[in-house]
PDB file of N, CA and C in Angstrom:
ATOM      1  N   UNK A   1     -27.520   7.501   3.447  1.00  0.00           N
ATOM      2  CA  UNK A   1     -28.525   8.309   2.819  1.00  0.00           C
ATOM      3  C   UNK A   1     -29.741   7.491   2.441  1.00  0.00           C
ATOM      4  N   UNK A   2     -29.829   6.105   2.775  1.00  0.00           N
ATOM      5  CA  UNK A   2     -30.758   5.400   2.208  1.00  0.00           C
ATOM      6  C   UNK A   2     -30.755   4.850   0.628  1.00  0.00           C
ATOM      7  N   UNK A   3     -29.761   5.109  -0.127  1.00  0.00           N
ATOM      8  CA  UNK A   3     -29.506   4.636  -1.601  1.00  0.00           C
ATOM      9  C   UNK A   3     -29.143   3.750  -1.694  1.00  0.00           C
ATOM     10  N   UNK A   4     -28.919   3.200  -0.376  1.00  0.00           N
ATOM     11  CA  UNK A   4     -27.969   1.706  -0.620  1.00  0.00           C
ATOM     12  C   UNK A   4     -29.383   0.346  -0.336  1.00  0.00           C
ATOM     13  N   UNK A   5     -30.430   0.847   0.276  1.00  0.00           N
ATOM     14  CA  UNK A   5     -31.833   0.053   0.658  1.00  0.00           C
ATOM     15  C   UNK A   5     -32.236   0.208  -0.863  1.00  0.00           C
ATOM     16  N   UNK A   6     -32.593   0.883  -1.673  1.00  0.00           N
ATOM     17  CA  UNK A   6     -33.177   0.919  -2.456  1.00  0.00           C
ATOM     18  C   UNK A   6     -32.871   0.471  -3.668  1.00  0.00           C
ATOM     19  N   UNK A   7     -31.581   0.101  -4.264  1.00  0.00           N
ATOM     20  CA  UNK A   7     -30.900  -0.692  -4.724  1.00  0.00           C
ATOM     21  C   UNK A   7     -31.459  -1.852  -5.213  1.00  0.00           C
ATOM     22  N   UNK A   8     -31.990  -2.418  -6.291  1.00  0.00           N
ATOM     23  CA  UNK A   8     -31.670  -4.031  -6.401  1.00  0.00           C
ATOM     24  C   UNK A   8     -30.061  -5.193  -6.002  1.00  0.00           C
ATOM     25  N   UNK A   9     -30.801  -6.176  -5.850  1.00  0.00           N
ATOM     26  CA  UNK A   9     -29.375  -6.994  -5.366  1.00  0.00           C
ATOM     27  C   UNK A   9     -28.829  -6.990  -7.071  1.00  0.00           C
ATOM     28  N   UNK A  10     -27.752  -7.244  -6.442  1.00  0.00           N
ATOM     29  CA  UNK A  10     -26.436  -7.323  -7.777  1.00  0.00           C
ATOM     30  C   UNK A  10     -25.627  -5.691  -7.711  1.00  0.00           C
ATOM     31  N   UNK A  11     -26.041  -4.849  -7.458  1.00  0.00           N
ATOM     32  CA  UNK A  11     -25.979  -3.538  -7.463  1.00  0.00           C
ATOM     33  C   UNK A  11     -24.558  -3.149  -6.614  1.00  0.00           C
ATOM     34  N   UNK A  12     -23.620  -2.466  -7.287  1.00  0.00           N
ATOM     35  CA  UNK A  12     -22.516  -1.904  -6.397  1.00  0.00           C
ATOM     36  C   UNK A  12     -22.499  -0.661  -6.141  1.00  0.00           C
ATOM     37  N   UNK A  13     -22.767  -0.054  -5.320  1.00  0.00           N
ATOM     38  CA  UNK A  13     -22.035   1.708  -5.075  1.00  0.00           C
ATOM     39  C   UNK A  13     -21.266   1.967  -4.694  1.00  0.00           C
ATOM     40  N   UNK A  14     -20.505   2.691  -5.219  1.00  0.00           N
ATOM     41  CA  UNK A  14     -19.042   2.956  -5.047  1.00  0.00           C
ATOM     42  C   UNK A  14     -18.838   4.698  -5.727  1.00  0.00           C
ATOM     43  N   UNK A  15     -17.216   4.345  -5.407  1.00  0.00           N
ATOM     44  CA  UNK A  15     -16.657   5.956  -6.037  1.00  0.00           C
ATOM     45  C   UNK A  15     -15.860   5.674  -7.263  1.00  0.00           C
ATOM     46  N   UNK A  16     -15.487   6.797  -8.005  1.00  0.00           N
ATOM     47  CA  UNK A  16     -14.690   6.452  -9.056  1.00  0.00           C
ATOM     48  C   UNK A  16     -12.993   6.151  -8.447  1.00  0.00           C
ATOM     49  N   UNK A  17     -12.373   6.573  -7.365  1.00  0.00           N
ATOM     50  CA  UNK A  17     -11.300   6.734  -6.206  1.00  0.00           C
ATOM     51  C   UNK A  17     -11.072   5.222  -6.294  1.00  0.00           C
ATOM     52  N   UNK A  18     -12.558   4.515  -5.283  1.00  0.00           N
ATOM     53  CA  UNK A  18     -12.131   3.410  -5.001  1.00  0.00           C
ATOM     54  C   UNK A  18     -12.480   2.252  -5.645  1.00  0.00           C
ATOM     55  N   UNK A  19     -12.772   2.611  -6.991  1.00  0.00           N
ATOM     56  CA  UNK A  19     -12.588   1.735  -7.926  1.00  0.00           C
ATOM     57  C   UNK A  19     -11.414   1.141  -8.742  1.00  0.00           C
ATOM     58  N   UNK A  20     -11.019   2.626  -9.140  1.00  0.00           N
ATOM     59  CA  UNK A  20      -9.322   2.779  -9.381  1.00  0.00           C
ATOM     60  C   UNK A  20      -8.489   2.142  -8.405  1.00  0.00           C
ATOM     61  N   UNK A  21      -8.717   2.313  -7.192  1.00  0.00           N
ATOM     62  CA  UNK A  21      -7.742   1.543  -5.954  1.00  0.00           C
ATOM     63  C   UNK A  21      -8.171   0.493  -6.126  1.00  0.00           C
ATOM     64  N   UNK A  22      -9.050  -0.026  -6.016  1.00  0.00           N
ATOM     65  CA  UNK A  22      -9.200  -1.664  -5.702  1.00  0.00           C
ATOM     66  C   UNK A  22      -8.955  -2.453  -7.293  1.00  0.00           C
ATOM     67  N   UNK A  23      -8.393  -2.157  -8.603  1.00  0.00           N
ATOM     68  CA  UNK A  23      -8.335  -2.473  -9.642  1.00  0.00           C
ATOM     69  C   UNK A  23      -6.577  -2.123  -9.414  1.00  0.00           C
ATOM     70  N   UNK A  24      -6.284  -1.112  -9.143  1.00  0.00           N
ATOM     71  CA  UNK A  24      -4.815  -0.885  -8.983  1.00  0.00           C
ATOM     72  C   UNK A  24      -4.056  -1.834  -8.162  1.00  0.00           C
ATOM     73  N   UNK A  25      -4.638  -2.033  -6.769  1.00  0.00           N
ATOM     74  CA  UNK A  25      -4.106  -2.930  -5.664  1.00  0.00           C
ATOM     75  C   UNK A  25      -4.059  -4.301  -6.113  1.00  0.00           C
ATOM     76  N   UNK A  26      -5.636  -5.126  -7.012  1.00  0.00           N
ATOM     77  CA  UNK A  26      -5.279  -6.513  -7.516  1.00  0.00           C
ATOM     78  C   UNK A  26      -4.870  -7.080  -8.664  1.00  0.00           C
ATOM     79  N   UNK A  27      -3.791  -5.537  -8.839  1.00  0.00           N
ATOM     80  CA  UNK A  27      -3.197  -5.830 -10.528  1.00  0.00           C
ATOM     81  C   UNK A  27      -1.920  -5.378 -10.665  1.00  0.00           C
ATOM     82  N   UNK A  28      -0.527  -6.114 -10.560  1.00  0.00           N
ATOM     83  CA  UNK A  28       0.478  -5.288 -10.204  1.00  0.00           C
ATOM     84  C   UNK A  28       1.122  -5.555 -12.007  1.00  0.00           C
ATOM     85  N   UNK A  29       1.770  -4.745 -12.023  1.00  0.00           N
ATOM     86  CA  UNK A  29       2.236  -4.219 -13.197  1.00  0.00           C
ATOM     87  C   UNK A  29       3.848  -4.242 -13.117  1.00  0.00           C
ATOM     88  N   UNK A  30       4.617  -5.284 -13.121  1.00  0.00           N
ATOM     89  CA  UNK A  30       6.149  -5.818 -12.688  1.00  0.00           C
ATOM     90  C   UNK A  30       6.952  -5.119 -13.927  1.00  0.00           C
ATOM     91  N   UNK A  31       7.891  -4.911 -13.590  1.00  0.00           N
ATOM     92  CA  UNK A  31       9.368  -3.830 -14.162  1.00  0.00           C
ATOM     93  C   UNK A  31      10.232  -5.082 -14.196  1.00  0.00           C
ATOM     94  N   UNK A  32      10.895  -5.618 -15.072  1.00  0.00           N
ATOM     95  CA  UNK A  32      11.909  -6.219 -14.810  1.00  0.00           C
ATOM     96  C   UNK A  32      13.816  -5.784 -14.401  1.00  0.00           C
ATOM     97  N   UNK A  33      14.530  -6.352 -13.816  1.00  0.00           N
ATOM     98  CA  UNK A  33      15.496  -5.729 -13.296  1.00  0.00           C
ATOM     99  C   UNK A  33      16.433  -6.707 -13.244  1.00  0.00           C
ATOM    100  N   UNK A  34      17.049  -7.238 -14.381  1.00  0.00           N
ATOM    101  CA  UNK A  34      17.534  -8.950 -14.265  1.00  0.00           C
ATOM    102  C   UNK A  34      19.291  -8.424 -14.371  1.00  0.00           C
ATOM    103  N   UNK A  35      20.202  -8.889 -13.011  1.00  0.00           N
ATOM    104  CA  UNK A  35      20.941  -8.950 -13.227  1.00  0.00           C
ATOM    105  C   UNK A  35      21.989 -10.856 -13.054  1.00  0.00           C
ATOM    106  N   UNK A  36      22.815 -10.943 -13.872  1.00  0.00           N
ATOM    107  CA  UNK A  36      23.335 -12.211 -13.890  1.00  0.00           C
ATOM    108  C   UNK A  36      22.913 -13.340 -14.208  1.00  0.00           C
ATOM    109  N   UNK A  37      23.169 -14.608 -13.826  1.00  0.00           N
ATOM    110  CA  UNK A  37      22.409 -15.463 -14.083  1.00  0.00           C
ATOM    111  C   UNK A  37      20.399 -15.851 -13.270  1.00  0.00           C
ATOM    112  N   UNK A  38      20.494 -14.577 -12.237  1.00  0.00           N
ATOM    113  CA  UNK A  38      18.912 -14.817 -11.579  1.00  0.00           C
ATOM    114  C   UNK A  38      17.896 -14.034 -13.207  1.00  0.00           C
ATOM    115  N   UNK A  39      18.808 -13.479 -13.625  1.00  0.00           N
ATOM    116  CA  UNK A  39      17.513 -13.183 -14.641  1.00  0.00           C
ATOM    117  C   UNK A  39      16.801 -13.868 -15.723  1.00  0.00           C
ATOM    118  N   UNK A  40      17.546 -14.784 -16.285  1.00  0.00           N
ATOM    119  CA  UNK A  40      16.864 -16.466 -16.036  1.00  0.00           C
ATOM    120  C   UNK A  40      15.656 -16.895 -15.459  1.00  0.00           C
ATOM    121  N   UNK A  41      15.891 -16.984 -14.443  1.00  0.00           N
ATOM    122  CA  UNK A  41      14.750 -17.241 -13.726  1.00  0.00           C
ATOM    123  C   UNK A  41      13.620 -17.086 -13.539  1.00  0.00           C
ATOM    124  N   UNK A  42      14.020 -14.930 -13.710  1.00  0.00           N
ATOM    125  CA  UNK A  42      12.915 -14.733 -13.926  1.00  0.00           C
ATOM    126  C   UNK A  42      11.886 -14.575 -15.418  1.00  0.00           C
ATOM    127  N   UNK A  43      12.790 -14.751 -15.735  1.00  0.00           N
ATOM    128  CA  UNK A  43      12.004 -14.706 -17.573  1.00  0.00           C
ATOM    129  C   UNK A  43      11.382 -16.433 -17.658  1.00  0.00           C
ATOM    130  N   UNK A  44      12.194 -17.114 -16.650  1.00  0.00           N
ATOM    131  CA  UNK A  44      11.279 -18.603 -16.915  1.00  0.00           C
ATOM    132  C   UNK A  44      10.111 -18.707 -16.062  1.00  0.00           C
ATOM    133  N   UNK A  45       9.364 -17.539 -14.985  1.00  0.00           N
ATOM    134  CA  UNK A  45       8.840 -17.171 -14.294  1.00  0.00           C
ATOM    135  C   UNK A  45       7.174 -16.517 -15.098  1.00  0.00           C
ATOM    136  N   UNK A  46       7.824 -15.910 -16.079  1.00  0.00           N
ATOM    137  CA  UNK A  46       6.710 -15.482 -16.563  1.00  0.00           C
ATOM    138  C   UNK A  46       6.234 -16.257 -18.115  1.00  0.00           C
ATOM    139  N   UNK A  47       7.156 -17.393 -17.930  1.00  0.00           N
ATOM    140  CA  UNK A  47       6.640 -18.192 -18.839  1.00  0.00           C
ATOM    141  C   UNK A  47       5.436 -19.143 -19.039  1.00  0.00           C
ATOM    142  N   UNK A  48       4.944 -19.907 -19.937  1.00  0.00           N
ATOM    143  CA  UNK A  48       4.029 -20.983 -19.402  1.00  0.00           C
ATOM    144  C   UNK A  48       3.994 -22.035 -18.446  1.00  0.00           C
ATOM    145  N   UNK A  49       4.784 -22.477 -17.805  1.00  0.00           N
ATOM    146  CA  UNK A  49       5.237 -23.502 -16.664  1.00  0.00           C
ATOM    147  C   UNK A  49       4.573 -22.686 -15.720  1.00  0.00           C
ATOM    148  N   UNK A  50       5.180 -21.756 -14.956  1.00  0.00           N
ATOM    149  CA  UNK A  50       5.306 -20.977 -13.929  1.00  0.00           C
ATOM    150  C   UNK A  50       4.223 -19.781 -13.638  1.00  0.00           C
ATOM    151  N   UNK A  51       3.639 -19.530 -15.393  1.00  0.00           N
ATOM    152  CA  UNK A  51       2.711 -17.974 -15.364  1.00  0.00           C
ATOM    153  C   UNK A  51       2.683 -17.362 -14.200  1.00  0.00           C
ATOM    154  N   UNK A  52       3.102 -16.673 -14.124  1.00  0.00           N
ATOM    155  CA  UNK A  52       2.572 -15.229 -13.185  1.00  0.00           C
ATOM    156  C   UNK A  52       1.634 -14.887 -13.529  1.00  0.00           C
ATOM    157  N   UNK A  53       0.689 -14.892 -14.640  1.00  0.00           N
ATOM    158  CA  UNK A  53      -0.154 -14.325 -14.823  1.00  0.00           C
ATOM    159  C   UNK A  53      -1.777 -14.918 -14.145  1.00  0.00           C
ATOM    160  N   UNK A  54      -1.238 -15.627 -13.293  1.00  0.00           N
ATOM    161  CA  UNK A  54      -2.561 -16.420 -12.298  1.00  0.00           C
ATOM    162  C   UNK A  54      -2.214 -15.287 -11.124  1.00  0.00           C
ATOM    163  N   UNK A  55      -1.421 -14.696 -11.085  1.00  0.00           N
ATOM    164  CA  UNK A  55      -1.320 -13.659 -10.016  1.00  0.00           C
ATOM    165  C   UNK A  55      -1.471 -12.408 -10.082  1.00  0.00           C
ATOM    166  N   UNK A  56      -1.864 -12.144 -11.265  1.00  0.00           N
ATOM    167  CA  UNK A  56      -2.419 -10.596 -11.885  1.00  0.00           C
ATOM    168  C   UNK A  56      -1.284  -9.894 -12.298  1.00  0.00           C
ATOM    169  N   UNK A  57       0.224 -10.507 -12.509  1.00  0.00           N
ATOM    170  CA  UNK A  57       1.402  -9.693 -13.321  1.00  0.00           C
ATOM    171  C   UNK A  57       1.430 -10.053 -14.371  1.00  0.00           C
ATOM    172  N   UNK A  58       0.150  -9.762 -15.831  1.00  0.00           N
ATOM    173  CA  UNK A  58      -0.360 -10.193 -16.487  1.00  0.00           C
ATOM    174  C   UNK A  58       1.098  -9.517 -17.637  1.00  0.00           C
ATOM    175  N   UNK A  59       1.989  -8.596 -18.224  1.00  0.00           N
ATOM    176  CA  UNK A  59       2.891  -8.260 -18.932  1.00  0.00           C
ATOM    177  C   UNK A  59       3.847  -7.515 -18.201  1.00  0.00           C
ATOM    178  N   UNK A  60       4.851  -7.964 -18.547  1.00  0.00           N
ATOM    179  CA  UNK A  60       5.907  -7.516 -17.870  1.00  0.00           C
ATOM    180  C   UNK A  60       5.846  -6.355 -18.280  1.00  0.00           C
ATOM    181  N   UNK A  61       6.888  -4.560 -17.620  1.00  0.00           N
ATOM    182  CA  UNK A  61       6.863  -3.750 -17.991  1.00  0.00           C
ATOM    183  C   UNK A  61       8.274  -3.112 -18.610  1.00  0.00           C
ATOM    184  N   UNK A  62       8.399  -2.456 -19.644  1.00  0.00           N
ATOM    185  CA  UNK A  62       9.800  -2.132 -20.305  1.00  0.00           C
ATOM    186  C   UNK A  62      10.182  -0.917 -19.426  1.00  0.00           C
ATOM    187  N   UNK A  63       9.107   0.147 -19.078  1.00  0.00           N
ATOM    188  CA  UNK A  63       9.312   1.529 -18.861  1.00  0.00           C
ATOM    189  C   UNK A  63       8.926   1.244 -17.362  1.00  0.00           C
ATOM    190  N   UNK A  64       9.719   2.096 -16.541  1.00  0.00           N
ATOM    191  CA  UNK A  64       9.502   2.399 -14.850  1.00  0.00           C
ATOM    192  C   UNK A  64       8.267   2.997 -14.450  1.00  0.00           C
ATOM    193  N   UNK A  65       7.934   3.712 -15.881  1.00  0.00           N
ATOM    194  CA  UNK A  65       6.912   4.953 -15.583  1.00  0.00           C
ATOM    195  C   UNK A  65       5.150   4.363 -15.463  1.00  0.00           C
ATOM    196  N   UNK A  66       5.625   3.040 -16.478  1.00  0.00           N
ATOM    197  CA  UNK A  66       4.150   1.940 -16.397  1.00  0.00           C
ATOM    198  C   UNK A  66       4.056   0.761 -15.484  1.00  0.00           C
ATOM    199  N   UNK A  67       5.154   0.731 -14.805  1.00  0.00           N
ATOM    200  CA  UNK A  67       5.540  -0.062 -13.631  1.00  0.00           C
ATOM    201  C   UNK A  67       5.183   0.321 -12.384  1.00  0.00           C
ATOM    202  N   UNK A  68       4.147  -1.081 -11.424  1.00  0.00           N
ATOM    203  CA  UNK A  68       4.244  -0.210  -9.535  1.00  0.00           C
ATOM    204  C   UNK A  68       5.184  -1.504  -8.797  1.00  0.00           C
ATOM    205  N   UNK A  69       5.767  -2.341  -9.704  1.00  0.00           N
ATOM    206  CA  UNK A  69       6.345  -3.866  -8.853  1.00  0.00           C
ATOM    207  C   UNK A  69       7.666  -4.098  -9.489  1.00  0.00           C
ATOM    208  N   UNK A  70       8.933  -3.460  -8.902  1.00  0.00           N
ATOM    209  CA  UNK A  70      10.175  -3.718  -9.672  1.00  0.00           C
ATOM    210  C   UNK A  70      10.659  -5.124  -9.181  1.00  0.00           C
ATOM    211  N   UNK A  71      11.249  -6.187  -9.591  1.00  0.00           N
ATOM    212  CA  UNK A  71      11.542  -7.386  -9.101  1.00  0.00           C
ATOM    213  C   UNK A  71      13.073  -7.182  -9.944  1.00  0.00           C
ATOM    214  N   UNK A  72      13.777  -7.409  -8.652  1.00  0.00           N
ATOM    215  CA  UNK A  72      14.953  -7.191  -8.848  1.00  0.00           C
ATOM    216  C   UNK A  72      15.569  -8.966  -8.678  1.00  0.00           C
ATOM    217  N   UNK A  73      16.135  -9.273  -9.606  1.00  0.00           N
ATOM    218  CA  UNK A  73      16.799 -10.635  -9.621  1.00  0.00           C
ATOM    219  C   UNK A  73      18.333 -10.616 -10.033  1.00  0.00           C
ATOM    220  N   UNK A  74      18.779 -10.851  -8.973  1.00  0.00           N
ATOM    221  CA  UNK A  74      20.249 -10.748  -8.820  1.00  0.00           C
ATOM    222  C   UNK A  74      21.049 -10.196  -7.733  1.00  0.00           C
ATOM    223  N   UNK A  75      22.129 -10.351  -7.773  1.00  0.00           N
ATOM    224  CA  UNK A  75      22.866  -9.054  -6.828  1.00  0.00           C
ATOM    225  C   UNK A  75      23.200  -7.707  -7.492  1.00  0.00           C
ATOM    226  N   UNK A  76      23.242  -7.056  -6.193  1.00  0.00           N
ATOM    227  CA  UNK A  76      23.287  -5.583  -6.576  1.00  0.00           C
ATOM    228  C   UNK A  76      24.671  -5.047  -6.342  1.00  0.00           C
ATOM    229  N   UNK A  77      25.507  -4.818  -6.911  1.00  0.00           N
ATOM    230  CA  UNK A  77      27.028  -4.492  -6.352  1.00  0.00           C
ATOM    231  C   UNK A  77      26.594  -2.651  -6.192  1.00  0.00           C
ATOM    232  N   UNK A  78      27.581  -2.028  -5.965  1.00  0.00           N
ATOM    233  CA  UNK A  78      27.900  -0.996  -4.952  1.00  0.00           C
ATOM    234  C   UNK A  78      27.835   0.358  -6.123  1.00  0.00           C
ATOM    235  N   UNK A  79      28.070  -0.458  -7.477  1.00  0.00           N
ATOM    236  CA  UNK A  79      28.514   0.438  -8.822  1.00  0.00           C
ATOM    237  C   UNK A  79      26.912   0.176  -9.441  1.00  0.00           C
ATOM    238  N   UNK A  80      26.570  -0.354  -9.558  1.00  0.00           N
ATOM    239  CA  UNK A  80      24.658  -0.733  -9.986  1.00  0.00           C
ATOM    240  C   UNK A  80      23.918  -0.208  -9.070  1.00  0.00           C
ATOM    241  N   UNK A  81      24.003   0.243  -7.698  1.00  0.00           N
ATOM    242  CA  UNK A  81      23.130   0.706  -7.121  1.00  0.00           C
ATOM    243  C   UNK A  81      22.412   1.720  -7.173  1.00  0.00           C
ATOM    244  N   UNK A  82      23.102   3.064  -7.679  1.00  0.00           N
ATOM    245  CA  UNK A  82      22.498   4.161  -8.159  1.00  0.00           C
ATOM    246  C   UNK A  82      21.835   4.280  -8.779  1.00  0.00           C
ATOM    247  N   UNK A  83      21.894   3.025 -10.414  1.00  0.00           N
ATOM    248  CA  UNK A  83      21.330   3.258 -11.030  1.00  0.00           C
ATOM    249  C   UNK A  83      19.761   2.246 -10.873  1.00  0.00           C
ATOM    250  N   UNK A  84      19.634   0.913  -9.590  1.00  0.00           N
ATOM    251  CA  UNK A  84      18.650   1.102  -9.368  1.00  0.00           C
ATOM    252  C   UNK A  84      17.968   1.802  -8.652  1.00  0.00           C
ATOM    253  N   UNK A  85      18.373   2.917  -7.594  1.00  0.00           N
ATOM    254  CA  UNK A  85      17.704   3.412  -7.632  1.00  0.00           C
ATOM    255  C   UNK A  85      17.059   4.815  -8.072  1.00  0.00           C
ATOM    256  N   UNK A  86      18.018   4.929  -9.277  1.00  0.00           N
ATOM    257  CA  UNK A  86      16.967   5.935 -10.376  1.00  0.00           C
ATOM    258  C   UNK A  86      16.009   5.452 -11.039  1.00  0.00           C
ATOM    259  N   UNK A  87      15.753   4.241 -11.205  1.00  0.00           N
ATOM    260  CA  UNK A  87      14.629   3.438 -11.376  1.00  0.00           C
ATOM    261  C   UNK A  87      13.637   3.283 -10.742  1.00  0.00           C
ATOM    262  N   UNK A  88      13.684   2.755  -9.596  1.00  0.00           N
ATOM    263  CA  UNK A  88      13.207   3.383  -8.112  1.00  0.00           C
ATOM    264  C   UNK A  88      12.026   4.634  -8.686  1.00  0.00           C
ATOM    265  N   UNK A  89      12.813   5.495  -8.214  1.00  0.00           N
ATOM    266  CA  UNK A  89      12.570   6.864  -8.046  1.00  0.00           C
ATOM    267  C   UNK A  89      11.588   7.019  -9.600  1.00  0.00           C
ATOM    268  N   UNK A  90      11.892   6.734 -10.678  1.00  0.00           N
ATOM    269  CA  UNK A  90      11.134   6.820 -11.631  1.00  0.00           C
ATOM    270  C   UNK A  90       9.531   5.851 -11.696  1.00  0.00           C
ATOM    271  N   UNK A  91       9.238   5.030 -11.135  1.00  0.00           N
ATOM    272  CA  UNK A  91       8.593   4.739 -10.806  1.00  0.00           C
ATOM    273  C   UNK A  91       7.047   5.289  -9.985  1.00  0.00           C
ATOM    274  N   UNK A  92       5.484   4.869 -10.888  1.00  0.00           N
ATOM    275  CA  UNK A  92       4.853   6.368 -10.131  1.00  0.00           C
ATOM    276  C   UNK A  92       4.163   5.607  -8.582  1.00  0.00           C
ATOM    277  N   UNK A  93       3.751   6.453  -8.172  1.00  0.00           N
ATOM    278  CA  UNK A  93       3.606   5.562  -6.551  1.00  0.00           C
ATOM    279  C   UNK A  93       1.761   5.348  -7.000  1.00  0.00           C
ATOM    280  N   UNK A  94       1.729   3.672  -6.156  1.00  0.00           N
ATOM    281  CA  UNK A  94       2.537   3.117  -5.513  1.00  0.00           C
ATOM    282  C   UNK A  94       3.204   2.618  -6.196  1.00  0.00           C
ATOM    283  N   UNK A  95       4.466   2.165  -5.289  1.00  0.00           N
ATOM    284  CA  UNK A  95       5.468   1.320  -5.616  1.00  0.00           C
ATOM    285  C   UNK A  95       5.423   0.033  -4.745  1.00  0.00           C
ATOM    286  N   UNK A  96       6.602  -0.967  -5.023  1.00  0.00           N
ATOM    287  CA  UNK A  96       6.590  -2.026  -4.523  1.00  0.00           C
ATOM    288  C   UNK A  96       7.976  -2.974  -5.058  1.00  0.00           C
ATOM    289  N   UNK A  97       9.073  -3.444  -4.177  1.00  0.00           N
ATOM    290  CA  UNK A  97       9.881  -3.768  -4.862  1.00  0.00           C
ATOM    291  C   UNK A  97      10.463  -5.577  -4.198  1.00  0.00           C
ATOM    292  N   UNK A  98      10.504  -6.241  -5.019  1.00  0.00           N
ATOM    293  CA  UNK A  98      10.623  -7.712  -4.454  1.00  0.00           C
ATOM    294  C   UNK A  98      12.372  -7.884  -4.772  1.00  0.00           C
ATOM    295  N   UNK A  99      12.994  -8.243  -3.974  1.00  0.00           N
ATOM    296  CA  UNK A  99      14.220  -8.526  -4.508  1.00  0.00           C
ATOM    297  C   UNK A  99      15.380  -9.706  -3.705  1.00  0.00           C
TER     298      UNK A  99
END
């Protein structure tokens, strides 16, 4: 349309859509899911040594529902599985699960 010439430099145009996306995509919001001794690990993961938070998983999440990155640490036996994945499933999209 020509709005983008007329612009001073420094200037962004954009949508409100893909603002939200591109703030959503470089900010993941991790669920923890610690079973056995890997959950350890990961709690020493988001500590000061290790921060995650140079990677934008700036607070871990308690609730599924404020979570898009479940990191599952441990094994999953056959009797736990259901219930991750009602966790899963509670989760709002996107999702994303490291395990």
């Amino acid at each position: 349309m020509g709005l983008e010439e007329k612009l001073p430099s420094g200037f962004l145009l954009t949508s409100v859509e893909k603002l939200a996306g591109y703030m959503r995509k470089n900010s993941l919001w991790p669920a923890t899911f610690g079973l056995a001794c890997c959950a350890i690990e990961m709690m020493a993961a988001g500590a000061g040594r290790y921060d995650l938070a140079r990677f934008g998983m700036e607070v871990f999440r308690a609730s599924p529902r404020q979570a898009d990155l479940m990191i599952v640490a441990g094994r999953v036996s056959n009797k736990m599985a259901p219930v991750l994945r009602q966790i899963y499933d509670q989760m709002a999209a996107p999702k994303w699960v490291i395990a």
